[in-house]
N, C-alpha and C. Protein backbone atom coordinates (compact mmCIF):
# COMPACT_ATOMS: atom_id res chain seq x y z
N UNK A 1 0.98 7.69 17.98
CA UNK A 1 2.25 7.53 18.67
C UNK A 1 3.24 6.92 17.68
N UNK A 2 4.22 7.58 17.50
CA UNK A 2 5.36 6.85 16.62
C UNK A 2 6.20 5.89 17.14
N UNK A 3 6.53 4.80 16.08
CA UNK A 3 7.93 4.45 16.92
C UNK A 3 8.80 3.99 16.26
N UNK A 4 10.09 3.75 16.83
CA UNK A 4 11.46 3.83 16.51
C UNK A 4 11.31 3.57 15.12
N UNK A 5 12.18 4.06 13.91
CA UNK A 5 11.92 3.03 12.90
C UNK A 5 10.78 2.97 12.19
N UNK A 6 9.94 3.56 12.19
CA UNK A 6 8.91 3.21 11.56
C UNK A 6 7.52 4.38 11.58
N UNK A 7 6.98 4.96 10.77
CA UNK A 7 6.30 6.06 10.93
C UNK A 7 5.28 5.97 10.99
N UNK A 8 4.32 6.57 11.62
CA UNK A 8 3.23 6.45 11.41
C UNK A 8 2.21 5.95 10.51
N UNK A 9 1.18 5.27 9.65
CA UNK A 9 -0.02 5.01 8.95
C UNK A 9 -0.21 6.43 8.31
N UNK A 10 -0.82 6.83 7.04
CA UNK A 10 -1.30 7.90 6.73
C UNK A 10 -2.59 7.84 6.33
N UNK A 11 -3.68 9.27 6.45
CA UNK A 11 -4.57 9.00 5.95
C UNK A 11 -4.59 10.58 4.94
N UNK A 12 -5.37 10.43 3.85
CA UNK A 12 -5.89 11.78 3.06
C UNK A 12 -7.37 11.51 3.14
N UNK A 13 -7.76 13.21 2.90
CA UNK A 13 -9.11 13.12 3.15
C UNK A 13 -9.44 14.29 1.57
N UNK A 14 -10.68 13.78 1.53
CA UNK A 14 -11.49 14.77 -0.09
C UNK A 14 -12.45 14.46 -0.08
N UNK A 15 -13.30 14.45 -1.80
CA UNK A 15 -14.42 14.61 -1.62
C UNK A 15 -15.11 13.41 -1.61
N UNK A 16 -14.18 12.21 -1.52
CA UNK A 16 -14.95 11.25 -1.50
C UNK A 16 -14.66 10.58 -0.20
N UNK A 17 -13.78 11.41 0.98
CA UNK A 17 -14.00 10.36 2.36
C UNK A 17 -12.34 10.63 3.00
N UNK A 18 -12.43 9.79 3.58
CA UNK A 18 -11.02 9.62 4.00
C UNK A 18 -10.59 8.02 3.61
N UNK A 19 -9.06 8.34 3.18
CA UNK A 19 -8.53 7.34 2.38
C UNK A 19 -7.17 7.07 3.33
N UNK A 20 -7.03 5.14 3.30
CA UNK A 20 -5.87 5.03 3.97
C UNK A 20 -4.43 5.29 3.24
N UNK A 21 -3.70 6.04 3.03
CA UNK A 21 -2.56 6.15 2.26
C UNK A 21 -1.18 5.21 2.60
N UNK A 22 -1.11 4.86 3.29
CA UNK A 22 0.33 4.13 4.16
C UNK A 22 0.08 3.18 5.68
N UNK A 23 0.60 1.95 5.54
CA UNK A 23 0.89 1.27 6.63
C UNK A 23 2.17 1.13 7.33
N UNK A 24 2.77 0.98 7.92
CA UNK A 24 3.75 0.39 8.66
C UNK A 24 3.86 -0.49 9.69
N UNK A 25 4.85 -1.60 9.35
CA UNK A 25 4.83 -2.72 10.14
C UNK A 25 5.86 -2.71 10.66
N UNK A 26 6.19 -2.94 12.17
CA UNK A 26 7.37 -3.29 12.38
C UNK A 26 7.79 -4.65 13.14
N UNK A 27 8.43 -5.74 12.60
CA UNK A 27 8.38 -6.61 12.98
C UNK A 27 8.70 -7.34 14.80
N UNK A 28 8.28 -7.99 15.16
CA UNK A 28 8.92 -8.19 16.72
C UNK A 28 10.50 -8.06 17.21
N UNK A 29 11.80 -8.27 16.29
CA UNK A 29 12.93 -8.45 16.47
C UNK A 29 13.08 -7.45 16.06
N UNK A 30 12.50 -6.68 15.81
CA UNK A 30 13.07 -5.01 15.03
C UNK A 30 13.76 -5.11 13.89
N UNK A 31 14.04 -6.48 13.23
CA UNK A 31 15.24 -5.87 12.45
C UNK A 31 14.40 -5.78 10.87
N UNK A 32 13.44 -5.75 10.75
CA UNK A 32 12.77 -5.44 9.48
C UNK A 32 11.72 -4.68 9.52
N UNK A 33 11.33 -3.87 8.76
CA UNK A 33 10.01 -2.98 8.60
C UNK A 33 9.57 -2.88 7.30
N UNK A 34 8.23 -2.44 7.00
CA UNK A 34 7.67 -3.08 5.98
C UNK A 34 6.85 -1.66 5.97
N UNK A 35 6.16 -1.11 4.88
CA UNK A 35 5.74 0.10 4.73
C UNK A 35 5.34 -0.41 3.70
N UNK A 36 3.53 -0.01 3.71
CA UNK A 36 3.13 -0.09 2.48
C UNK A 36 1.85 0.91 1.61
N UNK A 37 2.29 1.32 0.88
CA UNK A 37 1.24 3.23 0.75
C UNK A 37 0.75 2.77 -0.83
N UNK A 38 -0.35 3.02 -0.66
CA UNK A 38 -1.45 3.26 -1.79
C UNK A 38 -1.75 4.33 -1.76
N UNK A 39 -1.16 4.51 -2.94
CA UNK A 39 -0.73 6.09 -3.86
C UNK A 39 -1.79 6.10 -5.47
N UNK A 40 -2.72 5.40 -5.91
CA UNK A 40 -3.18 6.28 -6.62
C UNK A 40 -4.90 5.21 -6.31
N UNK A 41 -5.88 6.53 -6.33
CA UNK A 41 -7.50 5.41 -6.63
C UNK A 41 -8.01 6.05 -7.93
N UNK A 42 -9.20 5.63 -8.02
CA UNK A 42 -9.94 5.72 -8.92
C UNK A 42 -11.05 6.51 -8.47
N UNK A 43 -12.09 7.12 -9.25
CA UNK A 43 -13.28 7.87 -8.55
C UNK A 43 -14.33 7.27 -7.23
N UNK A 44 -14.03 6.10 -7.67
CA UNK A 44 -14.90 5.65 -6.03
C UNK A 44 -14.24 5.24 -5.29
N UNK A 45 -12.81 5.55 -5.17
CA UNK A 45 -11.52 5.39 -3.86
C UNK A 45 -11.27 4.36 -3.58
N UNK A 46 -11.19 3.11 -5.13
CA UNK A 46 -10.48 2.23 -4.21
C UNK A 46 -8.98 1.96 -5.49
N UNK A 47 -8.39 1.60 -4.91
CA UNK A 47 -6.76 1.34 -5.07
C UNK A 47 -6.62 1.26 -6.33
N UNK A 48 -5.86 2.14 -7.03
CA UNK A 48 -5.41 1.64 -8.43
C UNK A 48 -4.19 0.88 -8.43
N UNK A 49 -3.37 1.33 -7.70
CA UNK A 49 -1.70 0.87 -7.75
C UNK A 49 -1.48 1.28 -6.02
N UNK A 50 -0.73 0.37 -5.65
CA UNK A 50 0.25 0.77 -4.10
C UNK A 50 1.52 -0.35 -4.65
N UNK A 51 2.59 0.41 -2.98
CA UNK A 51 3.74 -0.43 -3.19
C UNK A 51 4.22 -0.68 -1.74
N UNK A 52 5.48 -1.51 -1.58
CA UNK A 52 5.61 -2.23 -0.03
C UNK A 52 6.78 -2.28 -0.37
N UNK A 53 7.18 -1.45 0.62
CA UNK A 53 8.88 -1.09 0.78
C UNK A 53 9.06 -2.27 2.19
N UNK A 54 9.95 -3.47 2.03
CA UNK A 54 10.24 -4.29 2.86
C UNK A 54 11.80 -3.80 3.38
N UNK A 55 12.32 -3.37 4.34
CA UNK A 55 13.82 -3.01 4.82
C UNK A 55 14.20 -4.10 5.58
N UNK A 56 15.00 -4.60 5.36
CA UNK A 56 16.71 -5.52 6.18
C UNK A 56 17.86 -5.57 5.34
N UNK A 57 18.33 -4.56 5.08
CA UNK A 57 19.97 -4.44 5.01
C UNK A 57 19.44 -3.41 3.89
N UNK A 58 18.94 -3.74 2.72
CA UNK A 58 18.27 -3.11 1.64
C UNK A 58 16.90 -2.68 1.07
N UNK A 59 16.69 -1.73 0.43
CA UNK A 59 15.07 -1.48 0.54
C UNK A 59 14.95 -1.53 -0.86
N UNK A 60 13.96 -2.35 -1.21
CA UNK A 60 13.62 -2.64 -2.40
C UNK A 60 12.06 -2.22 -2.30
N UNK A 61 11.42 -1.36 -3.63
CA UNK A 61 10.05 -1.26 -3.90
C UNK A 61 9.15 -2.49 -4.40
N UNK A 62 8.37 -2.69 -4.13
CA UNK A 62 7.49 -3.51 -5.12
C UNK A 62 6.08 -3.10 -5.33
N UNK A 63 6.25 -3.12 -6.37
CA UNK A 63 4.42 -2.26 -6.72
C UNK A 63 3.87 -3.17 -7.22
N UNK A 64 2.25 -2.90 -7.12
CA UNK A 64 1.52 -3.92 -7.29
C UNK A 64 -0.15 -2.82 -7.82
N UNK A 65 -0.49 -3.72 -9.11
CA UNK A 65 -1.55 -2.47 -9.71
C UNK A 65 -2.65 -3.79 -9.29
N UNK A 66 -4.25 -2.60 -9.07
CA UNK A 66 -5.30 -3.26 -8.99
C UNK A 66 -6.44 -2.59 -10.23
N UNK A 67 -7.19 -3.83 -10.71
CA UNK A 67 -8.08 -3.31 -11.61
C UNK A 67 -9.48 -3.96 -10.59
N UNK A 68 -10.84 -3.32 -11.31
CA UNK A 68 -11.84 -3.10 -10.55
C UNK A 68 -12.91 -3.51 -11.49
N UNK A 69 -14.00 -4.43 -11.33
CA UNK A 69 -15.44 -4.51 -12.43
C UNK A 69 -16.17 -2.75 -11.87
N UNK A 70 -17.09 -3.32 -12.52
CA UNK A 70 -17.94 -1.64 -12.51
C UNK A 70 -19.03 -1.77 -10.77
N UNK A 71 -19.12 -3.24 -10.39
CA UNK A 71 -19.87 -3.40 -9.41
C UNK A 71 -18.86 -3.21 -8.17
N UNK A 72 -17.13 -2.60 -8.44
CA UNK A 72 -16.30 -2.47 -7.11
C UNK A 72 -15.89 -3.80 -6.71
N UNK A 73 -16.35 -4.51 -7.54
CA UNK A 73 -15.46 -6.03 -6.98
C UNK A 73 -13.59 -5.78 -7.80
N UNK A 74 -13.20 -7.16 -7.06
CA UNK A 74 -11.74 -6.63 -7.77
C UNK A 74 -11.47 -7.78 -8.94
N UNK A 75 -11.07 -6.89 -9.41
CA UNK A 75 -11.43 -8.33 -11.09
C UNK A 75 -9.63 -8.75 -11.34
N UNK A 76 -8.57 -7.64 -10.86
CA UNK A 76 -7.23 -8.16 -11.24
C UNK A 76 -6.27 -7.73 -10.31
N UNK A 77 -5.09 -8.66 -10.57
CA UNK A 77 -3.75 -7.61 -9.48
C UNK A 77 -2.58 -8.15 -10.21
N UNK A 78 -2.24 -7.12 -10.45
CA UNK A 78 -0.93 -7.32 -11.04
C UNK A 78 -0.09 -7.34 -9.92
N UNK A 79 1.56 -8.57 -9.82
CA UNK A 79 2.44 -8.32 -9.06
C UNK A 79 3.48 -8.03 -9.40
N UNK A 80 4.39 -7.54 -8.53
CA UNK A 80 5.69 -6.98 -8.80
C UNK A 80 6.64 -7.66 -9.89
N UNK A 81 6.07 -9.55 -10.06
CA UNK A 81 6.73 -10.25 -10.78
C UNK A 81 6.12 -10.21 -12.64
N UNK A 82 4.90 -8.97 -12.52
CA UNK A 82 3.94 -8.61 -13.49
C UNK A 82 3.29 -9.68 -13.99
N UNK A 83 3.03 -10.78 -12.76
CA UNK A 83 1.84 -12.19 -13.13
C UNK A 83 0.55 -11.29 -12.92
N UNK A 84 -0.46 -11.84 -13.13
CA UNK A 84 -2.16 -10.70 -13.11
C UNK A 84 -2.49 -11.88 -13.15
N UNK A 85 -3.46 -11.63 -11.75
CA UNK A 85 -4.33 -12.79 -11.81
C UNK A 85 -5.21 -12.31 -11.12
């Protein structure tokens, strides 16, 4: 079900599953929404990079990269301010 403002969650599907591509939030007062889509993985599907489009008056991107050990734990995250920790 959609609503006002704000679109649906996405998912893609392949050979390794189905993957969440996009969230959307919309806040209680309506006046902000927040969208946030992880757009690229790695071979065992988990997140290389996503970004979070925050809207009230202006929409600014912020991307944020993830690195991974070999056991799928998450070893880094880079933020929009390019701190990695």
């Amino acid at each position: 079900m959609a609503r006002e403002g704000c679109a649906e969650g996405g998912f893609r599907s392949g050979n390794e599953g189905v993957q969440l591509t996009a969230v959307c939030n919309r806040y209680a007062d309506a006046t902000k929404i927040s969208v946030s889509s992880y757009e690229q993985f790695d071979a065992l599907g988990c997140v290389m990079q996503s970004s979070q489009l925050t809207q009230s008056g202006a929409v600014t991107p912020y991307v944020f990269s993830y690195r991974y050990y070999r056991d799928g734990s998450l070893a880094s995250i880079q933020y929009p301010s390019q701190r990695t920790r």
